[in-house]
N, C-alpha and C. Protein backbone atom coordinates (compact mmCIF):
# COMPACT_ATOMS: atom_id res chain seq x y z
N UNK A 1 54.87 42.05 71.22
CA UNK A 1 56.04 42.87 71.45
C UNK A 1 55.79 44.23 70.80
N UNK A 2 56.07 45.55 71.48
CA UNK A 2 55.59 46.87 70.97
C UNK A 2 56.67 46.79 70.32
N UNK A 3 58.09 46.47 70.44
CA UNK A 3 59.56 46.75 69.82
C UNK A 3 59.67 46.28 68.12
N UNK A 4 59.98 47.41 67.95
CA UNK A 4 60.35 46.44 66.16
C UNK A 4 61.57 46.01 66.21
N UNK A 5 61.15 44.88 65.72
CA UNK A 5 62.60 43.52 65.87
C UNK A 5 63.87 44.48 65.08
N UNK A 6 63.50 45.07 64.04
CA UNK A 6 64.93 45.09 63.13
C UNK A 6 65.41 46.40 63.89
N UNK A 7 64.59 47.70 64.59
CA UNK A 7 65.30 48.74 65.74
C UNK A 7 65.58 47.90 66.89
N UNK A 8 65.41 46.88 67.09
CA UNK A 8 65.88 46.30 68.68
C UNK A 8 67.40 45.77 68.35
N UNK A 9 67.26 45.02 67.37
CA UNK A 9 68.92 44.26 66.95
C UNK A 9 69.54 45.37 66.30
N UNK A 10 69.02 46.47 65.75
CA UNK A 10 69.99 47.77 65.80
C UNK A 10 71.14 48.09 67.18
N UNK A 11 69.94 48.08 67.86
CA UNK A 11 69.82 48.93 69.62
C UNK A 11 71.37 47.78 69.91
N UNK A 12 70.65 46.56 69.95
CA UNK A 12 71.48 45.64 70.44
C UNK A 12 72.93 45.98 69.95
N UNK A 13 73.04 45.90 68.39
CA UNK A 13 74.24 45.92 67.93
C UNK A 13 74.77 47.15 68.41
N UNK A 14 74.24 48.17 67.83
CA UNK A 14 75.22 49.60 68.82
C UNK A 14 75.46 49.35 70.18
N UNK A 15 74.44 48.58 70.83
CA UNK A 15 74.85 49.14 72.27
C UNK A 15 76.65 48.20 72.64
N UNK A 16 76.87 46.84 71.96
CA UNK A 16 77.53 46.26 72.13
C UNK A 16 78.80 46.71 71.38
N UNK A 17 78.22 47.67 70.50
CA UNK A 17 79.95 48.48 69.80
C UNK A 17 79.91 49.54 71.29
N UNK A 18 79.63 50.06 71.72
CA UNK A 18 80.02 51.26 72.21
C UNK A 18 80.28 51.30 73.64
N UNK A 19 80.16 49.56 73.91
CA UNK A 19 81.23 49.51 75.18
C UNK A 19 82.86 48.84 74.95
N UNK A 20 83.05 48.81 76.28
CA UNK A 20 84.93 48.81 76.12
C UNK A 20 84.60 46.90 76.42
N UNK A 21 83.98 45.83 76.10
CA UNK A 21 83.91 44.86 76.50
C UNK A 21 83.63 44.19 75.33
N UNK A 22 83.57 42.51 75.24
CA UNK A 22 83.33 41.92 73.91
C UNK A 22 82.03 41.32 74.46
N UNK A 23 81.88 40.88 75.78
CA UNK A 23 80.72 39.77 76.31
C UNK A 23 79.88 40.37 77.50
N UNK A 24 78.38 39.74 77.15
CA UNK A 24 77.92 40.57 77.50
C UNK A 24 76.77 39.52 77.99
N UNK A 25 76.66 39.43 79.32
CA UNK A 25 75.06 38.66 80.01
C UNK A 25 73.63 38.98 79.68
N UNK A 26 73.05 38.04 79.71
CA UNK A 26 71.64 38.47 79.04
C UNK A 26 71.02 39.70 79.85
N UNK A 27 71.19 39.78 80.77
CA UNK A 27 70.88 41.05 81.61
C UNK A 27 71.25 42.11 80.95
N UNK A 28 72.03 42.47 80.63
CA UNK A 28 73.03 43.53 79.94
C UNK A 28 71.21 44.13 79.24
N UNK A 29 71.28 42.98 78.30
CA UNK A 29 70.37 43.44 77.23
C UNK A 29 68.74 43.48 77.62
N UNK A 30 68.29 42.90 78.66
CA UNK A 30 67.24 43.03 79.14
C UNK A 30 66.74 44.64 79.68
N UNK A 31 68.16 44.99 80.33
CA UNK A 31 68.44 46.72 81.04
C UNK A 31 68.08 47.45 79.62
N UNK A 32 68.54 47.19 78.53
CA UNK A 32 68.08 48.18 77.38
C UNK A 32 66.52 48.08 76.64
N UNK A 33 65.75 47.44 77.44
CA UNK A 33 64.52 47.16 76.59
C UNK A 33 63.51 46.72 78.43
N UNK A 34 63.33 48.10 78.96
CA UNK A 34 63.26 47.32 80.32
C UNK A 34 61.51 47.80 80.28
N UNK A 35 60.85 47.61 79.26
CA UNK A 35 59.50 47.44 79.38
C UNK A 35 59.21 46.04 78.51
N UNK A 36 59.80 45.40 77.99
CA UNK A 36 59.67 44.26 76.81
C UNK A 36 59.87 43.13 78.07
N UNK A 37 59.12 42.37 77.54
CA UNK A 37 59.16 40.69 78.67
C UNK A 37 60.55 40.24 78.29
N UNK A 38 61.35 39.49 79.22
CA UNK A 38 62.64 38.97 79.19
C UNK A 38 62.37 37.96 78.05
N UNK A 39 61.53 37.12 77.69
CA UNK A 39 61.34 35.93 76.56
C UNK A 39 61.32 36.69 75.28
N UNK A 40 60.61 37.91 74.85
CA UNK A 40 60.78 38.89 73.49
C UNK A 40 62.43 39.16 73.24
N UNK A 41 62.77 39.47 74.24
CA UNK A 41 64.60 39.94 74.28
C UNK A 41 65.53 38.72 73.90
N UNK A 42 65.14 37.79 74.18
CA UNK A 42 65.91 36.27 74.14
C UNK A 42 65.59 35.94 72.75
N UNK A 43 64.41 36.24 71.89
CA UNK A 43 63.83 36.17 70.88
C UNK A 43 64.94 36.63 69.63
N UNK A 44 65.02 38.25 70.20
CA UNK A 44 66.08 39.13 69.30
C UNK A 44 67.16 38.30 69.21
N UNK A 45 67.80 37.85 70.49
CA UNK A 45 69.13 37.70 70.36
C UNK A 45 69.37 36.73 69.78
N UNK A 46 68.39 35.39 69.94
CA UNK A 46 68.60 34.23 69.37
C UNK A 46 68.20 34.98 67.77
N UNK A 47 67.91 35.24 67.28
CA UNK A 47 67.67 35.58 65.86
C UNK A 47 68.79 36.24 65.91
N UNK A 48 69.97 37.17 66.18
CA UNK A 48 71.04 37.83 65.97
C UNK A 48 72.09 36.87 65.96
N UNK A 49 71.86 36.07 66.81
CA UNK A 49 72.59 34.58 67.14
C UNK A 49 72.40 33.49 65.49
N UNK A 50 71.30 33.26 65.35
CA UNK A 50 71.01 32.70 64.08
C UNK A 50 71.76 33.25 62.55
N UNK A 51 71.40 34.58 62.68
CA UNK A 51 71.71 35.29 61.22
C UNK A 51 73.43 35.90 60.99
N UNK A 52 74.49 34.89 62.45
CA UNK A 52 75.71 34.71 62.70
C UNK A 52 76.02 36.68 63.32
N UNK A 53 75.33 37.08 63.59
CA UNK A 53 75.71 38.75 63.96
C UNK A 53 76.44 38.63 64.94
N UNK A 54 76.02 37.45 66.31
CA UNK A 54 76.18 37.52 67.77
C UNK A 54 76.37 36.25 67.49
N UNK A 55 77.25 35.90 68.93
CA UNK A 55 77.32 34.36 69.00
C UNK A 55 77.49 34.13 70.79
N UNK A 56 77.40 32.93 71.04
CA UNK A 56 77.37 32.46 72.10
C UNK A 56 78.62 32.28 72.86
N UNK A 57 79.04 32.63 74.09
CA UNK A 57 80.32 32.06 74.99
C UNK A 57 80.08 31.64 75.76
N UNK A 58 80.31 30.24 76.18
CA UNK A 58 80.44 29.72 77.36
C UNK A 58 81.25 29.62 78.39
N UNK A 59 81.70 29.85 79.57
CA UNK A 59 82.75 29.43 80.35
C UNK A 59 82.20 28.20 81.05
N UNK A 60 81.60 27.34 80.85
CA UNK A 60 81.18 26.27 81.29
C UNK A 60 80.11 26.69 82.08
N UNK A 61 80.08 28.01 82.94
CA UNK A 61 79.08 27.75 84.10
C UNK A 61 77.86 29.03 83.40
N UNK A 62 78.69 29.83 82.96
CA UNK A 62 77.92 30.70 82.47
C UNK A 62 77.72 31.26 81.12
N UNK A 63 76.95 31.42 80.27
CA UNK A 63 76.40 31.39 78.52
C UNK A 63 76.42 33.05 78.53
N UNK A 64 77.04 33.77 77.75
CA UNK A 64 77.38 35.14 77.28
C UNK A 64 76.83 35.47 75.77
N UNK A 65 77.15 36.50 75.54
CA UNK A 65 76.62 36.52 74.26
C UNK A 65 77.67 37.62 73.63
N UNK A 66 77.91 37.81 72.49
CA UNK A 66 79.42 38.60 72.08
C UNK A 66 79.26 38.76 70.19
N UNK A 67 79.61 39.82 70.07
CA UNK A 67 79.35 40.20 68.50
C UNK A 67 80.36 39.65 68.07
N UNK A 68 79.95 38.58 67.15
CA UNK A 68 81.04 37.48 66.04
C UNK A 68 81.71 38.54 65.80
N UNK A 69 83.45 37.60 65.98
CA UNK A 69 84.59 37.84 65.58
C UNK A 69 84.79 39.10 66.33
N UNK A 70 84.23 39.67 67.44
CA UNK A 70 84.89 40.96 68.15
C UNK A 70 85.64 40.37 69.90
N UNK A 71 86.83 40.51 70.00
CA UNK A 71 87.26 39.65 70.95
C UNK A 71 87.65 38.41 70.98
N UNK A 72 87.95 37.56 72.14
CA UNK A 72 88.42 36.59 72.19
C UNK A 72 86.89 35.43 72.45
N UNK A 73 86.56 34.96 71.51
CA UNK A 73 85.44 33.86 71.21
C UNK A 73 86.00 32.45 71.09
N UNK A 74 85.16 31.42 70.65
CA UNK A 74 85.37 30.51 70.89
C UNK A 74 86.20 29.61 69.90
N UNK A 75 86.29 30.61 68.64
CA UNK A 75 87.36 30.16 67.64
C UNK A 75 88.66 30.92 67.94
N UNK A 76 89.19 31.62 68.36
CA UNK A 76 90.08 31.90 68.62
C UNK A 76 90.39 31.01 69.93
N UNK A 77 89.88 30.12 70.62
CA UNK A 77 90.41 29.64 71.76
C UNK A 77 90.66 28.27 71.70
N UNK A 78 90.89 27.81 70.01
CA UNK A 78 90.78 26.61 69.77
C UNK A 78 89.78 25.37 70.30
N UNK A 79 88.82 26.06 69.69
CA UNK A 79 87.27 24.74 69.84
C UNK A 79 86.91 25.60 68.55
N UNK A 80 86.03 24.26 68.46
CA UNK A 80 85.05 24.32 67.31
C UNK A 80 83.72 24.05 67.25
């Protein structure tokens, strides 16, 4: 990976403050790193995902990704 991990989960985190949305498809984030292999990008996020920054949404059919505690997530919708 040419990307340095800790400027990519920067990138990531700003890019996800500075829209009007909480959730965001892995595509989203692939479009911001569009010379990096799609598996390096999944890399970041699951490590942003890990270190509780980002977390996961499901609507059953489809897996999102959303900066903990910004919006309506999966603790606010009563699950655990």
């Amino acid at each position: 990976m040419a990307l340095d991990v800790a400027e990519a989960k920067k990138a990531i985190l700003e890019f996800c403050a500075s829209k009007n949305k909480t959730k965001f498809y892995f595509n989203d984030f692939t479009k911001l790193f569009p010379d990096e292999k799609s598996r390096d990008v999944k890399k970041i996020l699951t490590a942003l995902v890990n270190e509780e920054a980002m977390e996961f949404w499901s609507s059953g059919s489809t897996t999102m990704y959303g900066v903990k505690g910004a919006g309506k997530q999966h603790a606010s919708e009563g699950e655990d």
